[in-house]
Protein backbone atom coordinates (compact mmCIF):
# COMPACT_ATOMS: atom_id res chain seq x y z
CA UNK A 1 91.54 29.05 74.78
CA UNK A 2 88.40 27.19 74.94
CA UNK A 3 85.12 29.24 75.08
CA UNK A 4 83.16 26.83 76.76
CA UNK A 5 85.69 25.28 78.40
CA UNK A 6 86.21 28.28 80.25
CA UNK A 7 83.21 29.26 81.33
CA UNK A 8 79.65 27.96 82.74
CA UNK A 9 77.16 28.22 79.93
CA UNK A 10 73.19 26.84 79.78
CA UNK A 11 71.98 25.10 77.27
CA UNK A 12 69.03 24.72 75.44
CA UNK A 13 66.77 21.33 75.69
CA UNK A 14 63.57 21.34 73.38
CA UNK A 15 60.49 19.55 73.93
CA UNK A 16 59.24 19.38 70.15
CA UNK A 17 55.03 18.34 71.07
CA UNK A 18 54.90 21.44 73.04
CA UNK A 19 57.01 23.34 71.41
CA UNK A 20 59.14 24.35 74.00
CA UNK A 21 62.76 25.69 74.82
CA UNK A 22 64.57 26.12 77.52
CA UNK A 23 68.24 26.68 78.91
CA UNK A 24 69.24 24.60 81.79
CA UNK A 25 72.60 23.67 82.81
CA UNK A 26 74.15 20.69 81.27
CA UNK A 27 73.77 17.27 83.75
CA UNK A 28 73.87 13.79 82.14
CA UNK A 29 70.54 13.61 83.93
CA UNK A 30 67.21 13.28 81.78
CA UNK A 31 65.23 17.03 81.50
CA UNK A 32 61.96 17.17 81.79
CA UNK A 33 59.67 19.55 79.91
CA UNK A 34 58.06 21.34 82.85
CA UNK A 35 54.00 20.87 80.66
CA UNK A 36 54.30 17.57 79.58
CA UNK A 37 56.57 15.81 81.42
CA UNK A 38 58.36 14.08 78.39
CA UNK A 39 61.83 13.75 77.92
CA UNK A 40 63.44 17.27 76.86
CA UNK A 41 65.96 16.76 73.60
CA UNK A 42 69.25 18.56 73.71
CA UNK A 43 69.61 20.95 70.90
CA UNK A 44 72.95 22.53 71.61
CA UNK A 45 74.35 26.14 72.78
CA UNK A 46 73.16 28.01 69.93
CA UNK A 47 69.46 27.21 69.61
CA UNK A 48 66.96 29.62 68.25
CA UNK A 49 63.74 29.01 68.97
CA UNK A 50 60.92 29.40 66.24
CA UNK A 51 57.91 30.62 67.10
CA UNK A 52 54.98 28.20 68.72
CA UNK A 53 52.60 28.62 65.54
CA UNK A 54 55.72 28.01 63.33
CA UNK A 55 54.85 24.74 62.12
CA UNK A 56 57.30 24.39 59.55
CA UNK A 57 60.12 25.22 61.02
CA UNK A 58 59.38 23.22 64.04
CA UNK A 59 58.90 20.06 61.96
CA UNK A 60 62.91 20.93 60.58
CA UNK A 61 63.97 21.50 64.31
CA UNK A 62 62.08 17.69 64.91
CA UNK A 63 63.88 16.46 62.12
CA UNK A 64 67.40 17.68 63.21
CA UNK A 65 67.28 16.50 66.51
CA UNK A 66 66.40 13.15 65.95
CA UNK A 67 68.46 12.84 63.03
CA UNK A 68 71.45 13.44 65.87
CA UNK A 69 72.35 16.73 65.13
CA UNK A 70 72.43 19.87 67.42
CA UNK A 71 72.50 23.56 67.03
CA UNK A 72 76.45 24.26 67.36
CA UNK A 73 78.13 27.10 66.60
CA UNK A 74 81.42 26.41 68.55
CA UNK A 75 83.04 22.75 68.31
CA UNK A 76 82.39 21.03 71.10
CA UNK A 77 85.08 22.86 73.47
CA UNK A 78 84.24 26.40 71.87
CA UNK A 79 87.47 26.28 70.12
CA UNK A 80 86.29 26.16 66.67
CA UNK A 81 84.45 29.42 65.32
CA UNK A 82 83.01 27.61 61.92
CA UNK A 83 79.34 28.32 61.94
CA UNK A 84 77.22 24.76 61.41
CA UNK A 85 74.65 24.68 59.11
CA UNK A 86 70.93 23.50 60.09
CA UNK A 87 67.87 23.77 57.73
CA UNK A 88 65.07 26.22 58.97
CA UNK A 89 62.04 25.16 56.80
CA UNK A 90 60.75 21.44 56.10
CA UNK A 91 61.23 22.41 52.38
CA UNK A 92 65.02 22.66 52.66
CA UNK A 93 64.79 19.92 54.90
CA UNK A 94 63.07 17.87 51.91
CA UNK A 95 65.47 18.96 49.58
CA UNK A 96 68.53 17.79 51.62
CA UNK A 97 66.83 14.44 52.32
CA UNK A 98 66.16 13.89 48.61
CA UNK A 99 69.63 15.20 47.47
CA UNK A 100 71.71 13.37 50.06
CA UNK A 101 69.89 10.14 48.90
CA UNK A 102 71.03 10.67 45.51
CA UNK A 103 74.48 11.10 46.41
CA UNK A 104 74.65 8.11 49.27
CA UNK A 105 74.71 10.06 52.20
CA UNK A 106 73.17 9.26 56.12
CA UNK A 107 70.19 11.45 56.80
CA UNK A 108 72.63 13.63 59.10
CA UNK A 109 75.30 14.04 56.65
CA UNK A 110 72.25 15.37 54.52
CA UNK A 111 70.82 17.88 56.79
CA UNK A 112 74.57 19.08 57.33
CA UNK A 113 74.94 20.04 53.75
CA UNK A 114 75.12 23.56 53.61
CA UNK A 115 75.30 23.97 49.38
CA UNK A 116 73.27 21.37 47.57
């Protein structure tokens, strides 16, 4: 049965200048942040906000967003339970940058590296 399939959940949409989350419902429409009036990013379902003075982590949340990636803990439909891995610091995000270039990799496939 799919979990999100099956029921109506929010999701979170980041606005990384102000640092910023909030859960909306999902439209194919552009969010807004409601401060600065700049395009929101979607992060995913299972988004954890850092705290505002938090700069380091907020620089790895910038990073993972734009590199494509989102904050999933559920595939897509909610029928996969396999928890995704996201970096939390901009040190760990350095480290997967550097170690993903010496293997080849996209800067997504790198921040998706759980083990280095």
């Amino acid at each position: 049965m799919c979990t999100y399939g099956m029921v109506f959940y929010k999701v979170h949409y980041v606005c990384v200048p102000c640092r910023r989350s909030h859960k909306q419902p999902w439209v194919r429409g552009e969010h807004r942040c409601p401060r600065c009036r700049q395009p929101m990013l979607y992060a995913g379902h299972d988004f954890a906000a850092p705290r505002r003075g938090d700069e380091r982590r907020w620089r790895a949340v910038a990073t993972v967003l734009t590199a494509g990636l989102r904050y999933e803990g559920f595939e897509p439909c909610g029928c996969g339970r396999q928890p995704k891995y996201r970096p939390r610091t901009s040190a760990q995000v350095r480290a997967r940058l550097r170690a993903g270039a010496r293997r080849g990799l996209t800067d997504a496939e790198a921040l998706a590296l759980r083990d280095l």
